[in-house]
C-alpha atoms as a PDB file:
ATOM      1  CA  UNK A   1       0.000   0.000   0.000  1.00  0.00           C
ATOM      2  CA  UNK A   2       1.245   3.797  -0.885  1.00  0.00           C
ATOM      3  CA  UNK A   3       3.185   6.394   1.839  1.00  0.00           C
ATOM      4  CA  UNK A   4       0.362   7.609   4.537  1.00  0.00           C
ATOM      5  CA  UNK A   5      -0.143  10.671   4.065  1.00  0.00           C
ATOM      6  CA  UNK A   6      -1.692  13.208   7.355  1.00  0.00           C
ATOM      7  CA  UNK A   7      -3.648  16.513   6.526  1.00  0.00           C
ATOM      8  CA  UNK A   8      -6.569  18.488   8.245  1.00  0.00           C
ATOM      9  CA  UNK A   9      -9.833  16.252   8.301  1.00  0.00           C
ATOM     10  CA  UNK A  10     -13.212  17.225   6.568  1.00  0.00           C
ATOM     11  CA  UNK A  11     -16.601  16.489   6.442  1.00  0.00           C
ATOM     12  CA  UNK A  12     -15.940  14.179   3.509  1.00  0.00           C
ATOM     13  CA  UNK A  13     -14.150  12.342   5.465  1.00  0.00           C
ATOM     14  CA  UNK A  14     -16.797  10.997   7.934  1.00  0.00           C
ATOM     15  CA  UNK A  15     -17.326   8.018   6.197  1.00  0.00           C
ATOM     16  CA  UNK A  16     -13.629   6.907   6.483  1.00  0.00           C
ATOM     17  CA  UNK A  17     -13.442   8.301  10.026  1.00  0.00           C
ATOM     18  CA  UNK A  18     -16.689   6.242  10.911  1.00  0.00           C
ATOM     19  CA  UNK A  19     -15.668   2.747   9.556  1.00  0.00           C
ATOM     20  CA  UNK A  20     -12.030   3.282  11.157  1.00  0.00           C
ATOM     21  CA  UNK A  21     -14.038   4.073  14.231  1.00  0.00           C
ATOM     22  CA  UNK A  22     -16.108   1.357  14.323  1.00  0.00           C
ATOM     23  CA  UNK A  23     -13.592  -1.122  13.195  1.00  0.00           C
ATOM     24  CA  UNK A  24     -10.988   0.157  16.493  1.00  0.00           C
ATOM     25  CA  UNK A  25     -14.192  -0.223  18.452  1.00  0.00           C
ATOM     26  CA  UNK A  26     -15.242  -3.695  18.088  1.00  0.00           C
ATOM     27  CA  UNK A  27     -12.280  -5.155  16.696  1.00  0.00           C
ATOM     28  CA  UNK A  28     -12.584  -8.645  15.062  1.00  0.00           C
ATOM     29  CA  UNK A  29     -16.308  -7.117  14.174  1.00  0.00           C
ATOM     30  CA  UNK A  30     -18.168  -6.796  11.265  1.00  0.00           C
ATOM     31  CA  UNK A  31     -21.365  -5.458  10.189  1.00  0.00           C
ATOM     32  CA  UNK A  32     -22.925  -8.933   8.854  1.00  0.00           C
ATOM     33  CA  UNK A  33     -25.041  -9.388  12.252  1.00  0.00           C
ATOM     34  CA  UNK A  34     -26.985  -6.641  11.110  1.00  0.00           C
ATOM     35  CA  UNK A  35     -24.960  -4.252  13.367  1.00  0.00           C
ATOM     36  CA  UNK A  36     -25.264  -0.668  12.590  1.00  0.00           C
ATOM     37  CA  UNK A  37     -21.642   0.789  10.765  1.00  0.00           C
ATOM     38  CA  UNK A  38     -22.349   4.400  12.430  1.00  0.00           C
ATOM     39  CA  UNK A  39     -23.200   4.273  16.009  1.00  0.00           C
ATOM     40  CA  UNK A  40     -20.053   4.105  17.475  1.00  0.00           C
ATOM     41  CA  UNK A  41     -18.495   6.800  14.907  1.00  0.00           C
ATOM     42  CA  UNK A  42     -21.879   8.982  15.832  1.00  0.00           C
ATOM     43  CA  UNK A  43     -20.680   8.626  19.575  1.00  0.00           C
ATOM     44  CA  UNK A  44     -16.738   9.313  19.122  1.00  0.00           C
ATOM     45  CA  UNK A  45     -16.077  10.334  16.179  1.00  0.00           C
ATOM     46  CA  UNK A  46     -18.299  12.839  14.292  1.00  0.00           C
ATOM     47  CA  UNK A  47     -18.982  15.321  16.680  1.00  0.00           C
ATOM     48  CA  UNK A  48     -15.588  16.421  16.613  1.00  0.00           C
ATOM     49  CA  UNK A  49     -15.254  16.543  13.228  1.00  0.00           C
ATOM     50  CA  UNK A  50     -18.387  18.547  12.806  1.00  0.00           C
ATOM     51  CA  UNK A  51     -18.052  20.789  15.359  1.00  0.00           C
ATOM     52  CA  UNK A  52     -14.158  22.182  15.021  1.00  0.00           C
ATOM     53  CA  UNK A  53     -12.462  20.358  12.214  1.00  0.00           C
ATOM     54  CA  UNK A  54      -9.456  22.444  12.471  1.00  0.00           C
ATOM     55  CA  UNK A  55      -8.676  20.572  15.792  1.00  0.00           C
ATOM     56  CA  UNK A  56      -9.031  17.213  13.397  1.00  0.00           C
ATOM     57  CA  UNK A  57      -6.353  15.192  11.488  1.00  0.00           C
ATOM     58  CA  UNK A  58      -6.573  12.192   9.059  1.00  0.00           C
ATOM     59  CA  UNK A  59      -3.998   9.436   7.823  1.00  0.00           C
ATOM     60  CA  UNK A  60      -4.925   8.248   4.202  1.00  0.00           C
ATOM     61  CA  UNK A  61      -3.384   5.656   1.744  1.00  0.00           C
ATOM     62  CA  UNK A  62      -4.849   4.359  -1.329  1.00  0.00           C
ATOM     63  CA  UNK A  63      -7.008   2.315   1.007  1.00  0.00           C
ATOM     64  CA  UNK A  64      -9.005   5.553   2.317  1.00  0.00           C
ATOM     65  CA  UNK A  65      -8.829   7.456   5.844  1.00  0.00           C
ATOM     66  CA  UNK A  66      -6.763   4.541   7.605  1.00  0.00           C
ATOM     67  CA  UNK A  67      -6.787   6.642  11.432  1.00  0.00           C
ATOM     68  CA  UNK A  68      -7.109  10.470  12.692  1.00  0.00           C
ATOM     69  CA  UNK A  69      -6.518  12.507  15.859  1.00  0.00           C
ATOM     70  CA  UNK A  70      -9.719  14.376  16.752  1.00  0.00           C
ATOM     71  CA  UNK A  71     -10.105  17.069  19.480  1.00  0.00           C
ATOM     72  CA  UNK A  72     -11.710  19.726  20.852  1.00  0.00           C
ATOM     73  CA  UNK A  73     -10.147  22.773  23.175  1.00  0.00           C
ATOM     74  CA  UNK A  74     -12.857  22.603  26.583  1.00  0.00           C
ATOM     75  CA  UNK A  75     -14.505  19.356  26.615  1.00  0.00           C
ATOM     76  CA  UNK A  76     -17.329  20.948  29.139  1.00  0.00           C
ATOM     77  CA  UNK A  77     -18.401  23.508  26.165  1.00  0.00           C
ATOM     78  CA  UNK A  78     -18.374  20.737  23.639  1.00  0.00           C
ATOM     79  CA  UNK A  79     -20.403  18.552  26.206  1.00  0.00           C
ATOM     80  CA  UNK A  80     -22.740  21.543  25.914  1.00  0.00           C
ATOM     81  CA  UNK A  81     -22.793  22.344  22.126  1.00  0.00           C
ATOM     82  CA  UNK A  82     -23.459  18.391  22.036  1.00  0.00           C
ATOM     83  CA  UNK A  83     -26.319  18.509  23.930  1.00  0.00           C
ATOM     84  CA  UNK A  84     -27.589  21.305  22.134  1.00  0.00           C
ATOM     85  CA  UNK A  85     -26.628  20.576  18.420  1.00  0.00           C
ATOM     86  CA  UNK A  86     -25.763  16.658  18.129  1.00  0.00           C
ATOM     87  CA  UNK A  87     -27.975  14.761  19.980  1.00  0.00           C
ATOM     88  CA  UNK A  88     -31.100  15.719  19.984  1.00  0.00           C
ATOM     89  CA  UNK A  89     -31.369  14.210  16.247  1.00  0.00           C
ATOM     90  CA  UNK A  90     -29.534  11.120  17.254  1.00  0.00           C
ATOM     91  CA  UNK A  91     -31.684  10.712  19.864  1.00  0.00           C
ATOM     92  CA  UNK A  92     -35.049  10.633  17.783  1.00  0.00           C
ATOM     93  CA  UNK A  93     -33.365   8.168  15.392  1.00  0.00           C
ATOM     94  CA  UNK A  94     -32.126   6.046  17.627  1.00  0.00           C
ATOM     95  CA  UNK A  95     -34.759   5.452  20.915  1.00  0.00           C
ATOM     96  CA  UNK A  96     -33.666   3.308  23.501  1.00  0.00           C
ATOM     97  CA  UNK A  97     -34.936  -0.084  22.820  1.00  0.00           C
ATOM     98  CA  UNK A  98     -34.784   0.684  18.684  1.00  0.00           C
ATOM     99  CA  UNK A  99     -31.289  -2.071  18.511  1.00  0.00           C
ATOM    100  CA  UNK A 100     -31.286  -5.661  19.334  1.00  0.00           C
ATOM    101  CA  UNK A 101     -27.734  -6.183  19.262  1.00  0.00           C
ATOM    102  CA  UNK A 102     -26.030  -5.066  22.958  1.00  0.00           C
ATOM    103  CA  UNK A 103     -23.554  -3.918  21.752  1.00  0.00           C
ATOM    104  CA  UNK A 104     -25.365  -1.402  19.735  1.00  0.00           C
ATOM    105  CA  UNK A 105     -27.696  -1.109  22.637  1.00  0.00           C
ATOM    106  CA  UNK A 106     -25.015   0.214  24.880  1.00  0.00           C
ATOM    107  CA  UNK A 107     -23.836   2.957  22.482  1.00  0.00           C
ATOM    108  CA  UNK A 108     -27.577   3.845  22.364  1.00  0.00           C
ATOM    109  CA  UNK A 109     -27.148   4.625  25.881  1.00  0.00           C
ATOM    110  CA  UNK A 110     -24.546   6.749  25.362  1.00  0.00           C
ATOM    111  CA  UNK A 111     -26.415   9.011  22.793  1.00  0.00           C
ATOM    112  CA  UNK A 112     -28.955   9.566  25.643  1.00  0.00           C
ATOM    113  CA  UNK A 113     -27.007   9.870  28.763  1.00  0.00           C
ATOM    114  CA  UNK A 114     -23.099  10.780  27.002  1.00  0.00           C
ATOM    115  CA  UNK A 115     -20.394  10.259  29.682  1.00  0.00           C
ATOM    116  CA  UNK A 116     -19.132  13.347  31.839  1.00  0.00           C
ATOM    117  CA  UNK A 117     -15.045  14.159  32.333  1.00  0.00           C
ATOM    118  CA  UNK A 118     -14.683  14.291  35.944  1.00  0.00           C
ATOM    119  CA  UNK A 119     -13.782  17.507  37.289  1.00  0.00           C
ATOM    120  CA  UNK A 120     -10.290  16.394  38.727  1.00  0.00           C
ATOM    121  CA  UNK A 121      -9.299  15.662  35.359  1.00  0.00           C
ATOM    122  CA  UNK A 122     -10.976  18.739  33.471  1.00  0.00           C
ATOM    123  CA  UNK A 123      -9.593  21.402  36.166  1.00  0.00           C
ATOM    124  CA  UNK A 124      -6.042  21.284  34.871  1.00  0.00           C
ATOM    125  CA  UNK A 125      -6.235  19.196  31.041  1.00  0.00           C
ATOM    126  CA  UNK A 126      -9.807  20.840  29.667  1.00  0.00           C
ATOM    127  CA  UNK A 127      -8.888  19.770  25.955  1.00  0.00           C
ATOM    128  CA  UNK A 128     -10.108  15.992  25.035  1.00  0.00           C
ATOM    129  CA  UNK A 129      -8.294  13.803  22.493  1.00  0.00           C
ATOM    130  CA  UNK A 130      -9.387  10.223  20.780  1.00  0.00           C
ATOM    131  CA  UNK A 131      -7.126   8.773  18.285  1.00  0.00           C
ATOM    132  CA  UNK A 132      -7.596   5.110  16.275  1.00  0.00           C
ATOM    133  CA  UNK A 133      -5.604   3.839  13.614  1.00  0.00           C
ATOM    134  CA  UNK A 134      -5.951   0.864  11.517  1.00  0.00           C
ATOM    135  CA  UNK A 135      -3.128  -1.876  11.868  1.00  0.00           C
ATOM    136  CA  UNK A 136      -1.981  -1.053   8.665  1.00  0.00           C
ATOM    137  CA  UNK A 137      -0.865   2.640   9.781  1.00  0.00           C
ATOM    138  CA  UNK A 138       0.864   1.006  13.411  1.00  0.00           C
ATOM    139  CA  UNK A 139       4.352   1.112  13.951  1.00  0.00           C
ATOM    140  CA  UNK A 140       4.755   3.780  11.360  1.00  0.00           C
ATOM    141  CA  UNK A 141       5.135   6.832  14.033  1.00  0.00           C
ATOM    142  CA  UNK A 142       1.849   8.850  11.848  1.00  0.00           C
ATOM    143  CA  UNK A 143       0.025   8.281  15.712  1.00  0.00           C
ATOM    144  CA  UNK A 144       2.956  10.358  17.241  1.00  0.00           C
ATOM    145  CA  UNK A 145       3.019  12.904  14.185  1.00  0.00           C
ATOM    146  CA  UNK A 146      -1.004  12.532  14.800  1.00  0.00           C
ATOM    147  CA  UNK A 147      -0.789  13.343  18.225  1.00  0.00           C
ATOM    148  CA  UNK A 148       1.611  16.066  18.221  1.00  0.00           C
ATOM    149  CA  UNK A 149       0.041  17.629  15.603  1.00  0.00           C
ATOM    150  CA  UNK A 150      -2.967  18.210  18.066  1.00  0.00           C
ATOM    151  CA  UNK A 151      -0.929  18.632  20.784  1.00  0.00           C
ATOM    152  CA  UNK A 152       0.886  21.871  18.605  1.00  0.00           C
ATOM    153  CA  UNK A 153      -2.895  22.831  17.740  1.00  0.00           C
ATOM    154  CA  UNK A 154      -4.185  22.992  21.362  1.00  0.00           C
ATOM    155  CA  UNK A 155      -1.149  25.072  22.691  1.00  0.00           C
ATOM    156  CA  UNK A 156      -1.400  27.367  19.532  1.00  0.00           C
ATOM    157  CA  UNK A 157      -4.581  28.058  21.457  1.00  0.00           C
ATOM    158  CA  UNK A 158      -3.485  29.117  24.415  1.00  0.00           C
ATOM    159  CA  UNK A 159      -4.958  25.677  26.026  1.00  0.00           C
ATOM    160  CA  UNK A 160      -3.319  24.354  29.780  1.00  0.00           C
ATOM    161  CA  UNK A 161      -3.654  20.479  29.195  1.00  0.00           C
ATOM    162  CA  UNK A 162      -5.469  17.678  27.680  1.00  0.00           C
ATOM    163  CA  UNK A 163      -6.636  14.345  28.328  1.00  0.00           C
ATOM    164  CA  UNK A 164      -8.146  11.087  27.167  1.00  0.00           C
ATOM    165  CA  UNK A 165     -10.028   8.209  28.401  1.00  0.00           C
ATOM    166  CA  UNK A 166      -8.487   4.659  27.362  1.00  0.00           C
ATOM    167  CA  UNK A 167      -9.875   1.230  28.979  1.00  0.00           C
ATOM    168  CA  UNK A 168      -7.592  -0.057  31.832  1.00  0.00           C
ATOM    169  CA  UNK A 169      -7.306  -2.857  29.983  1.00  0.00           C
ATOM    170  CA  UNK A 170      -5.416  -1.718  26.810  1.00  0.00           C
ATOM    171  CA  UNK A 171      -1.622  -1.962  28.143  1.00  0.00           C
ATOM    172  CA  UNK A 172      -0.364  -1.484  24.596  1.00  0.00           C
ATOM    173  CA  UNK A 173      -2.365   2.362  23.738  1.00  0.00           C
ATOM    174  CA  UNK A 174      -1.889   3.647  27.419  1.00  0.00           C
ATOM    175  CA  UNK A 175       2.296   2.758  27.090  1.00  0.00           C
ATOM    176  CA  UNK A 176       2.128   4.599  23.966  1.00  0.00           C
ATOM    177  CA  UNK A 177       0.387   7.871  25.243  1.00  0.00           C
ATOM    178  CA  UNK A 178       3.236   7.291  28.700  1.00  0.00           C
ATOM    179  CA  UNK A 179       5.756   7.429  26.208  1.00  0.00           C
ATOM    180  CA  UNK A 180       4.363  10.380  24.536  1.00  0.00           C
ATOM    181  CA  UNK A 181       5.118  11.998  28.218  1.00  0.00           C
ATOM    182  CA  UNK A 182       0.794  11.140  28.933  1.00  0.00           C
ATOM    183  CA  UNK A 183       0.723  11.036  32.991  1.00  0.00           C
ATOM    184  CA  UNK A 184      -2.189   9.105  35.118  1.00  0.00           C
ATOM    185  CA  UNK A 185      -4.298  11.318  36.105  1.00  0.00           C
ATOM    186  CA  UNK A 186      -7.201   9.637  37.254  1.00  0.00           C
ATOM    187  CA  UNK A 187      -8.665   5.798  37.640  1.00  0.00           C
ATOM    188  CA  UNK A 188     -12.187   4.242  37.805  1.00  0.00           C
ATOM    189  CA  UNK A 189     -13.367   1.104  37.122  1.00  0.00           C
ATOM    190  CA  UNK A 190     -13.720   1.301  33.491  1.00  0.00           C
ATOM    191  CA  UNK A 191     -11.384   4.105  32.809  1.00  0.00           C
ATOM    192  CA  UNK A 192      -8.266   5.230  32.872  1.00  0.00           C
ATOM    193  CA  UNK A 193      -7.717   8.979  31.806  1.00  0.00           C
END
């Protein structure tokens, strides 16, 4: 497959962005179980995008959009402009109870009662990351050009910190962001951020 190549994201890129997003997500997955290809991408993807695509980066290859960096600068205002401009649609077309499969069914939930950064870990890092990249694109140092790139972005900005959730359970992602000089900086049950 060609060189990556890593430039500002767009709205035409949802589509890539969602099926990289979906196929981080549930890796091993696909959509034959009548599974739906956007939910997860409509939870952690899009919204970012949409809402400030300057803070948004894509790796492509002749295969498509093949992983991004997306951000946003105060994660309590986007929480906000969420609330107010993302899901109320999602919401109608998705009711809770409208998807059999539970894994679906859980990011339902999501669209109706979306997570909230603690405050300990909003206080001093207000900007939010997420970053996925397809297996082909690993090893390849585009995720630290990725990150950086945000990183240069947010500070350009005049913003104090940033942070991310990862699951407690992905050893390999959060010794990548600790190399990246990432600190602990606060763990539940199901997250680390």
């Amino acid at each position: 497959m060609g060189q990556p190549i890593i430039r500002a994201a767009c709205l035409a890129d949802l589509p890539g962005v969602y099926r990289v997003c979906f196929s981080e997500g549930f890796p091993g997955e696909d959509l034959d179980d009548g599974r739906s290809p956007d939910l997860l991408g409509h939870v952690y993807a899009g919204p970012y995008v949409v809402a400030d695509p300057d803070l948004c980066a894509v790796v492509v290859d002749p295969g498509g959009v093949a992983g991004y960096v997306l951000g946003t600068p105060d994660a309590v205002a986007f929480a906000a402009w969420e609330e107010r401009a993302w899901w109320p649609p999602l919401r109608q077309q998705y009711p809770i109870g409208s998807v059999t499969h539970h894994s679906d069914a859980e990011v339902v939930a999501l669209i109706h009662a979306p997570g909230v950064v603690p405050p300990e870990v909003y206080a001093g890092h207000p900007a939010q990351l997420h970053i996925d990249l397809l297996e082909r694109t690993r090893g390849t140092g585009v995720g630290r050009v990725l990150i950086e790139g945000l990183l240069g972005r947010l500070r350009a900005r005049g913003v104090p910190g940033v942070h991310l959730p990862v699951a407690p359970g992905n050893t390999h992602a959060i010794g990548f962001y600790r190399h990246l000089g990432f600190v602990d900086a606060l763990a539940a049950p199901d997250t680390l951020w």
